[in-house]
PDB file of N, CA and C in Angstrom:
ATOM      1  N   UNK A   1       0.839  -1.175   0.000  1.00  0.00           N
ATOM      2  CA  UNK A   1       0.000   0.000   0.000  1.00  0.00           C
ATOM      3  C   UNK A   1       0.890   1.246   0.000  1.00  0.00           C
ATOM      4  N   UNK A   2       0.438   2.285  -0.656  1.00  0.00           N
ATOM      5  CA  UNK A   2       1.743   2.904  -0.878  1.00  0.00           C
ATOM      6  C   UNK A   2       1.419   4.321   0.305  1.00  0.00           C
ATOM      7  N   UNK A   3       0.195   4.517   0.986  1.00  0.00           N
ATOM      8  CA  UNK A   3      -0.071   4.963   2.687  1.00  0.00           C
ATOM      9  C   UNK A   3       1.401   4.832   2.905  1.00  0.00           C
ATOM     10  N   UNK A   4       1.261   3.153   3.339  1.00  0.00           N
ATOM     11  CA  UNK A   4       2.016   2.590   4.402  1.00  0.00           C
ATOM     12  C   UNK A   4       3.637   3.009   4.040  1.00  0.00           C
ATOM     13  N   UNK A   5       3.972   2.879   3.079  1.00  0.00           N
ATOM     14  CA  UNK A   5       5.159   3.125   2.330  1.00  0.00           C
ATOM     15  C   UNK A   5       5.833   4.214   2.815  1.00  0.00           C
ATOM     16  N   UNK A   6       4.726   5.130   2.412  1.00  0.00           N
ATOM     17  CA  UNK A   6       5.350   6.881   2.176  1.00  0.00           C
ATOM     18  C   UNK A   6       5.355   7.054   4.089  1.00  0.00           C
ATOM     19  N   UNK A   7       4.543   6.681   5.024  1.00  0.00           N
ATOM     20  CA  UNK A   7       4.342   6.324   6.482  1.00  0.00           C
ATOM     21  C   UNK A   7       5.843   6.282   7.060  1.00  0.00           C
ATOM     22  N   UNK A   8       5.924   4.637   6.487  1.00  0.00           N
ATOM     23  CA  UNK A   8       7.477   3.961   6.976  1.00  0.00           C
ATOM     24  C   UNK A   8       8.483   4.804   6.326  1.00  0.00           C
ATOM     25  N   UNK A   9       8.009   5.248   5.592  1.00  0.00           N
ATOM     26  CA  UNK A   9       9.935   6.048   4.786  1.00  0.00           C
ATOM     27  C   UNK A   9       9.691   7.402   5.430  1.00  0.00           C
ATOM     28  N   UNK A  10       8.597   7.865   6.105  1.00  0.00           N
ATOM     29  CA  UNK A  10       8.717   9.158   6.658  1.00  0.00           C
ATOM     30  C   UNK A  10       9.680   8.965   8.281  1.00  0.00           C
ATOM     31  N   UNK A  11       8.906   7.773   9.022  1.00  0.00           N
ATOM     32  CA  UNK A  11       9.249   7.076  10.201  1.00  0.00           C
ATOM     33  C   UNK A  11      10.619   6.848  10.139  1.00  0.00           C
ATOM     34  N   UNK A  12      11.057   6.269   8.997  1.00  0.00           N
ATOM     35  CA  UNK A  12      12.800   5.873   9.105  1.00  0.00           C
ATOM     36  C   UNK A  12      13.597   7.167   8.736  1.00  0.00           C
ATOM     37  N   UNK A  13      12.984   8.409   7.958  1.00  0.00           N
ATOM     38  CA  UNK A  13      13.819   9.382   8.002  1.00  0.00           C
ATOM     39  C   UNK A  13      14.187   9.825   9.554  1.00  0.00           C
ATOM     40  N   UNK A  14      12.881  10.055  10.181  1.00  0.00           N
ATOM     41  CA  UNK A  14      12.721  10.864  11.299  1.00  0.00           C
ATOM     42  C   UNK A  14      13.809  10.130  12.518  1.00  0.00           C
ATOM     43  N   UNK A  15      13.569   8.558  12.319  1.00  0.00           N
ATOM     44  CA  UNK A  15      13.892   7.828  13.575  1.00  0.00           C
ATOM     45  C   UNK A  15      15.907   7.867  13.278  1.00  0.00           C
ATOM     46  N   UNK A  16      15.909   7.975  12.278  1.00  0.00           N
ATOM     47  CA  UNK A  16      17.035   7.932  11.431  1.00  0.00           C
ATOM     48  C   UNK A  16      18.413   9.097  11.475  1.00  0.00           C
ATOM     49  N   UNK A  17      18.078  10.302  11.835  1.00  0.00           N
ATOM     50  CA  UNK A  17      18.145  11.169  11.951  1.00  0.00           C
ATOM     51  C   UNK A  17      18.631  11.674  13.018  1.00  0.00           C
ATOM     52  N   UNK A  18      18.246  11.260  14.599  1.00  0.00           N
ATOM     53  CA  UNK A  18      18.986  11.356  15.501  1.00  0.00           C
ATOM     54  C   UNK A  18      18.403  10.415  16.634  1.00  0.00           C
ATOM     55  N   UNK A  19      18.323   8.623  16.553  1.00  0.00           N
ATOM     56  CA  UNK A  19      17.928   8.064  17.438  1.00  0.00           C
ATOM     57  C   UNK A  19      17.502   8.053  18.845  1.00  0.00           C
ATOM     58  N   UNK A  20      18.506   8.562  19.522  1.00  0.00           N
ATOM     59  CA  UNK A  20      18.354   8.961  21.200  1.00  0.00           C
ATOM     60  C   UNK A  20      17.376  10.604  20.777  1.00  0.00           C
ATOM     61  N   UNK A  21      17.624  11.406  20.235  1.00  0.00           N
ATOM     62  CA  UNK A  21      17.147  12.609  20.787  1.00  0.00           C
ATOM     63  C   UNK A  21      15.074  12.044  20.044  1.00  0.00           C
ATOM     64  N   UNK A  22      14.975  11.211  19.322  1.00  0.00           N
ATOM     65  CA  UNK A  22      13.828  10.515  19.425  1.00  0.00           C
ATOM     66  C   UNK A  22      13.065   9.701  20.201  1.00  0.00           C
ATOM     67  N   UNK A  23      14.280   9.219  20.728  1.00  0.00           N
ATOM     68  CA  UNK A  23      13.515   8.217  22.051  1.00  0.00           C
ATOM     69  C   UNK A  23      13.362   9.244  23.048  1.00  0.00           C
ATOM     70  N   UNK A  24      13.861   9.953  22.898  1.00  0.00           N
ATOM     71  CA  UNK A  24      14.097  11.111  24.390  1.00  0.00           C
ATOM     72  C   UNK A  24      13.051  12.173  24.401  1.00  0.00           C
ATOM     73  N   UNK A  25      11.915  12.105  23.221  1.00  0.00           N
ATOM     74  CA  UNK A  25      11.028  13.538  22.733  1.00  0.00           C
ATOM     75  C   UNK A  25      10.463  13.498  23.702  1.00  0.00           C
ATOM     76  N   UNK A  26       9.804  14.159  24.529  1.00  0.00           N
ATOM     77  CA  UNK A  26       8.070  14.554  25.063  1.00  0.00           C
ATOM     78  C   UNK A  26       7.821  15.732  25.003  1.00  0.00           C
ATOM     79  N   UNK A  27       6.124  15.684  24.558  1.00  0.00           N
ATOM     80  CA  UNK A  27       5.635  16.678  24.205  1.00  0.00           C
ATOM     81  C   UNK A  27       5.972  17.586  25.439  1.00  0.00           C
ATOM     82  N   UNK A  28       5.324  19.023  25.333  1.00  0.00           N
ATOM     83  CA  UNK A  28       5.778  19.912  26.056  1.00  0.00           C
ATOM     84  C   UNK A  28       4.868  20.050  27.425  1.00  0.00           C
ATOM     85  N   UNK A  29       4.809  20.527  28.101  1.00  0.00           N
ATOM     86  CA  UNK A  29       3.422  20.400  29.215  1.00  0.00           C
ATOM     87  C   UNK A  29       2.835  21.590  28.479  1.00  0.00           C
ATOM     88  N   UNK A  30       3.047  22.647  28.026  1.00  0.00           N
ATOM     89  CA  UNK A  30       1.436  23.118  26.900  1.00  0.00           C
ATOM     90  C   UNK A  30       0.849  22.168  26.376  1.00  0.00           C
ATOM     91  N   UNK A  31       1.402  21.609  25.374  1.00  0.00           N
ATOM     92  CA  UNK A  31       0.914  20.326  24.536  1.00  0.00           C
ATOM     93  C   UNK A  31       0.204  19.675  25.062  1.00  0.00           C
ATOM     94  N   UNK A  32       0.537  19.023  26.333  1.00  0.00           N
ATOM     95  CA  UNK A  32      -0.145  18.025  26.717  1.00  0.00           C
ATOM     96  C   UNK A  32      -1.314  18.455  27.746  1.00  0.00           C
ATOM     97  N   UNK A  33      -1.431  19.455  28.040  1.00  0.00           N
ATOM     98  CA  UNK A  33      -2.778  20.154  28.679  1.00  0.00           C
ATOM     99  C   UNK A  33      -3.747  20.773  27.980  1.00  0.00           C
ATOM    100  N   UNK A  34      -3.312  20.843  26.315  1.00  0.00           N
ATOM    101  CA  UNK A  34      -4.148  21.656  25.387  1.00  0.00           C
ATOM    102  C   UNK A  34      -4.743  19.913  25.271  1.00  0.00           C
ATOM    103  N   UNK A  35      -4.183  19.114  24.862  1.00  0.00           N
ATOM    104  CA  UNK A  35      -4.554  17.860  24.489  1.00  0.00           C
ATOM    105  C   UNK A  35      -5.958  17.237  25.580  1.00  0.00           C
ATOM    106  N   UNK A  36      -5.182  17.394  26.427  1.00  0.00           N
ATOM    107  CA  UNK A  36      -6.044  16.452  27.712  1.00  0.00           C
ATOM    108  C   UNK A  36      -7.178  17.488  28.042  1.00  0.00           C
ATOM    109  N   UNK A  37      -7.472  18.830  27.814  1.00  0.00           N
ATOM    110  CA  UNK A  37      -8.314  19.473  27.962  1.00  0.00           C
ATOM    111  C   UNK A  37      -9.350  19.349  26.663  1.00  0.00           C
ATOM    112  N   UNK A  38      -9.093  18.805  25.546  1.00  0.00           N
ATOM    113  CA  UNK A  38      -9.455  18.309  24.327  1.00  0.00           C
ATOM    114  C   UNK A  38     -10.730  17.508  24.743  1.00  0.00           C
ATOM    115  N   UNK A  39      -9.346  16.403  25.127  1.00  0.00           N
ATOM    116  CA  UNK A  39     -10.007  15.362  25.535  1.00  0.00           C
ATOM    117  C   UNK A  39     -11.170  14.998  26.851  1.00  0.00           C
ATOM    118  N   UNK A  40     -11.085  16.105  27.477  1.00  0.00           N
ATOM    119  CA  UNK A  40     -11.923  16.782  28.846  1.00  0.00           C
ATOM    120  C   UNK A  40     -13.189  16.631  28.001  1.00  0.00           C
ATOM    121  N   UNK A  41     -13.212  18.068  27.273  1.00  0.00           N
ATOM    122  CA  UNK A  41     -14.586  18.584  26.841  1.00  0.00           C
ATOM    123  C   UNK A  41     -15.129  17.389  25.818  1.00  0.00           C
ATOM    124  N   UNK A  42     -14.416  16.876  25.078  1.00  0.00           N
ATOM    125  CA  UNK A  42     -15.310  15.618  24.399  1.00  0.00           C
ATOM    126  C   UNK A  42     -15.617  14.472  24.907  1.00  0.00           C
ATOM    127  N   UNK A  43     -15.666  14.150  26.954  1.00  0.00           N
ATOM    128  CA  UNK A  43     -16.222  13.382  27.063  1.00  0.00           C
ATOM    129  C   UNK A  43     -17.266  13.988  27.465  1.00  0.00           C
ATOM    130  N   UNK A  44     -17.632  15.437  27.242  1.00  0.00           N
ATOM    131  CA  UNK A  44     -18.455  16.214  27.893  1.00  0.00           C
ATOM    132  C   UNK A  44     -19.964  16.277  26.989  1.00  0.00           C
ATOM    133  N   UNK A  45     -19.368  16.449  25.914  1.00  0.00           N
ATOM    134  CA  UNK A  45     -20.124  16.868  24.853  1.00  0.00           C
ATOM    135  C   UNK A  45     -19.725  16.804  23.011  1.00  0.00           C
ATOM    136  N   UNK A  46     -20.006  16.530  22.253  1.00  0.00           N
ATOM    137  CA  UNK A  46     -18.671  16.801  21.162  1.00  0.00           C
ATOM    138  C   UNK A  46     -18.389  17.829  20.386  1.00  0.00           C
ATOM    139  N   UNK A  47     -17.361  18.061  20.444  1.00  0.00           N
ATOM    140  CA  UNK A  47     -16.174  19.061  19.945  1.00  0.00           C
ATOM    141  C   UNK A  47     -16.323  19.541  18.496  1.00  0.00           C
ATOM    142  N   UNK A  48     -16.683  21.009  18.554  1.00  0.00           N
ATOM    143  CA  UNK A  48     -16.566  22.030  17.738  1.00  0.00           C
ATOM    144  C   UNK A  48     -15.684  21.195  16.888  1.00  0.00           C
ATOM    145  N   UNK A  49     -16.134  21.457  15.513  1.00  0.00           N
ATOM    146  CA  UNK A  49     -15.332  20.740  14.294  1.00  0.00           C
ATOM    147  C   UNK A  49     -14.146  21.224  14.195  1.00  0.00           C
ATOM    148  N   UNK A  50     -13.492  22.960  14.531  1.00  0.00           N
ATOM    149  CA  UNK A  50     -12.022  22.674  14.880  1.00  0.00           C
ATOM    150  C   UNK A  50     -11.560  22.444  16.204  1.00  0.00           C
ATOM    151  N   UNK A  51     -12.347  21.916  16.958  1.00  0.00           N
ATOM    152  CA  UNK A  51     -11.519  21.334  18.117  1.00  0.00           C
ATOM    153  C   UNK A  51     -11.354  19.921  17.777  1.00  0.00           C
ATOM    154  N   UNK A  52     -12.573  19.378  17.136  1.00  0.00           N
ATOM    155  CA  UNK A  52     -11.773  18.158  16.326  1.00  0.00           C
ATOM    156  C   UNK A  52     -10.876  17.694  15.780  1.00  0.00           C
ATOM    157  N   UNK A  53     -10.722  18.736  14.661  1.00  0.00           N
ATOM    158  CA  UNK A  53      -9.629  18.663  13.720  1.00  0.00           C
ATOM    159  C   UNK A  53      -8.478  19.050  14.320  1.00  0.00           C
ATOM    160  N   UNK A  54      -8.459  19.295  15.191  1.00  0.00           N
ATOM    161  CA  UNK A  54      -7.005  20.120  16.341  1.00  0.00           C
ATOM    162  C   UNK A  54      -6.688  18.818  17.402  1.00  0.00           C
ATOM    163  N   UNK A  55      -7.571  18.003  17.736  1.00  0.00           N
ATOM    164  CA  UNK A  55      -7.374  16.430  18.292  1.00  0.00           C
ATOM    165  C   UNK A  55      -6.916  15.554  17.693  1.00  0.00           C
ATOM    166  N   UNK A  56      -7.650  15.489  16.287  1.00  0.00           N
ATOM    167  CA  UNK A  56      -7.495  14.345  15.305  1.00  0.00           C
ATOM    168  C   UNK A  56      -6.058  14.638  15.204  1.00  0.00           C
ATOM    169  N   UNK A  57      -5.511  16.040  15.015  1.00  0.00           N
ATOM    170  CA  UNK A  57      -3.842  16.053  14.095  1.00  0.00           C
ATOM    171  C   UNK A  57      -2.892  15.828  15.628  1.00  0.00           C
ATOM    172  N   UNK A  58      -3.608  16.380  16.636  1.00  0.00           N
ATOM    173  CA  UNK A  58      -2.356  15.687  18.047  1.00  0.00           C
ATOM    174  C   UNK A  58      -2.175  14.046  18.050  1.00  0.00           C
ATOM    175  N   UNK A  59      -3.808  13.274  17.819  1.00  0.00           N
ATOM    176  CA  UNK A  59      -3.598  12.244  17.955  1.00  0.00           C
ATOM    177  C   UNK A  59      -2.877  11.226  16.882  1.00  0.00           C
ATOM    178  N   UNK A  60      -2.831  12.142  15.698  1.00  0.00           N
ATOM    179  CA  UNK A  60      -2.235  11.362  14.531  1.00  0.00           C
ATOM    180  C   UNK A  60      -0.453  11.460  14.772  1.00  0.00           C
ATOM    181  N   UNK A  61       0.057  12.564  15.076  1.00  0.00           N
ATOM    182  CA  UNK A  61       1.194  13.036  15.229  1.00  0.00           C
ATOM    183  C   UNK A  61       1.856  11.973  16.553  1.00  0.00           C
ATOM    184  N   UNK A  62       0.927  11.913  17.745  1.00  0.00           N
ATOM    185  CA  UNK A  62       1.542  10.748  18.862  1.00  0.00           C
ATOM    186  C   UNK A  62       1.475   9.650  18.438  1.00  0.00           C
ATOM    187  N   UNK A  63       0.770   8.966  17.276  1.00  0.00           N
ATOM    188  CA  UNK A  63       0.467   7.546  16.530  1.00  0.00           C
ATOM    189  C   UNK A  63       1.984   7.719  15.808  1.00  0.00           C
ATOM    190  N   UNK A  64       2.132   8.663  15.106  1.00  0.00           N
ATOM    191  CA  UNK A  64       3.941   8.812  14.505  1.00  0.00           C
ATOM    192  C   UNK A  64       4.614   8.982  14.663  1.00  0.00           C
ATOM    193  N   UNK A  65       4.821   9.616  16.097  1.00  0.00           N
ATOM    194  CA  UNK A  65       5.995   9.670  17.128  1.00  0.00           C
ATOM    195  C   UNK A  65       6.829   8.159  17.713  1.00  0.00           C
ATOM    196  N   UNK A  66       5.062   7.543  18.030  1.00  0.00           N
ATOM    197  CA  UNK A  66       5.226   6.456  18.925  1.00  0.00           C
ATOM    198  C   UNK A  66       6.121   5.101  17.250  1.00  0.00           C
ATOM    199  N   UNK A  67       5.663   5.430  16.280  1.00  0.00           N
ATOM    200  CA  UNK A  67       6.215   4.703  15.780  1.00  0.00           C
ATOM    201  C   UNK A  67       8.020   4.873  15.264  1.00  0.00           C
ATOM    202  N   UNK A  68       8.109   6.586  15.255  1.00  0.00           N
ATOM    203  CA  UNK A  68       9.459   6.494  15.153  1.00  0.00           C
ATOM    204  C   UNK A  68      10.041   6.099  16.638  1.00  0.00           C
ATOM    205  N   UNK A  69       9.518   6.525  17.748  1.00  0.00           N
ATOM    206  CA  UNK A  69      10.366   5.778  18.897  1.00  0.00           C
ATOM    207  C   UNK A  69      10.929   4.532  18.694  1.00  0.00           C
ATOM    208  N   UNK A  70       9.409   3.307  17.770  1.00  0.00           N
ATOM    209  CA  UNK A  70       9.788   2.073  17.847  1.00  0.00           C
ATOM    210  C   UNK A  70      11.372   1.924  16.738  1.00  0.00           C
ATOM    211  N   UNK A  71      10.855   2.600  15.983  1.00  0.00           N
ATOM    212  CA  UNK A  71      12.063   2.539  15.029  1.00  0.00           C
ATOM    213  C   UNK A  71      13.661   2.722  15.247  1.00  0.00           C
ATOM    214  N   UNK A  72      13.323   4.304  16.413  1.00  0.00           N
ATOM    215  CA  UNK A  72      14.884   4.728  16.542  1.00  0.00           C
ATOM    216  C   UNK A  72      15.598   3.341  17.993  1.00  0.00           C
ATOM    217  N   UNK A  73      14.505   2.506  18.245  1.00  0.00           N
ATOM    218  CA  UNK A  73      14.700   1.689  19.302  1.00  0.00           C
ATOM    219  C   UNK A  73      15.458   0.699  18.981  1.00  0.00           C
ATOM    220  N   UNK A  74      15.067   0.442  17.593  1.00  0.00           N
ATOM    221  CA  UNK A  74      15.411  -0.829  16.822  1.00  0.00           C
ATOM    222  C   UNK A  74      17.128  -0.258  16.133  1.00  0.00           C
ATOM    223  N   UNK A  75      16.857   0.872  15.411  1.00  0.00           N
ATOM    224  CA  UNK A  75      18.354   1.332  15.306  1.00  0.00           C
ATOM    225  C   UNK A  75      19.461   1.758  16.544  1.00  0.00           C
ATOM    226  N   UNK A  76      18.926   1.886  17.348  1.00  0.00           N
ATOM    227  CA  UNK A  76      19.730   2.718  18.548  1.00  0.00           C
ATOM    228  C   UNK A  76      20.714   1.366  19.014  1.00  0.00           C
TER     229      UNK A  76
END
């Protein structure tokens, strides 16, 4: 599938690039209180279509983080 392709060759640039300072990322504590406050109000009620679209791209971005971690794990 060529998704998956362009995915993994993005993942191996990134993980590729500087292993430890990848395993070593975390988001910032802004980040992660804009996030979890996200995630607050949408068990509340659901989320203004750009508070959606402002979840959907945090949660896609930690789905590609978590996979270059696995990656720079495997190179490191």
């Amino acid at each position: 599938m060529i998704v998956t392709s362009a995915v993994d060759e993005i993942i191996t640039f990134i993980a590729g690039e500087n292993p430890a300072r990848v395993l070593n990322f975390k988001a910032s504590e802004e980040t992660k209180r804009r996030v979890f406050e996200l995630i607050d109000k949408s068990k509340i009620a659901a989320l203004e279509e750009k508070d959606q679209a402002e979840l959907n791209h945090y949660l896609l971005l930690e789905h590609l983080m978590r996979l270059a971690k696995i990656k720079a794990y495997q190179i490191a």
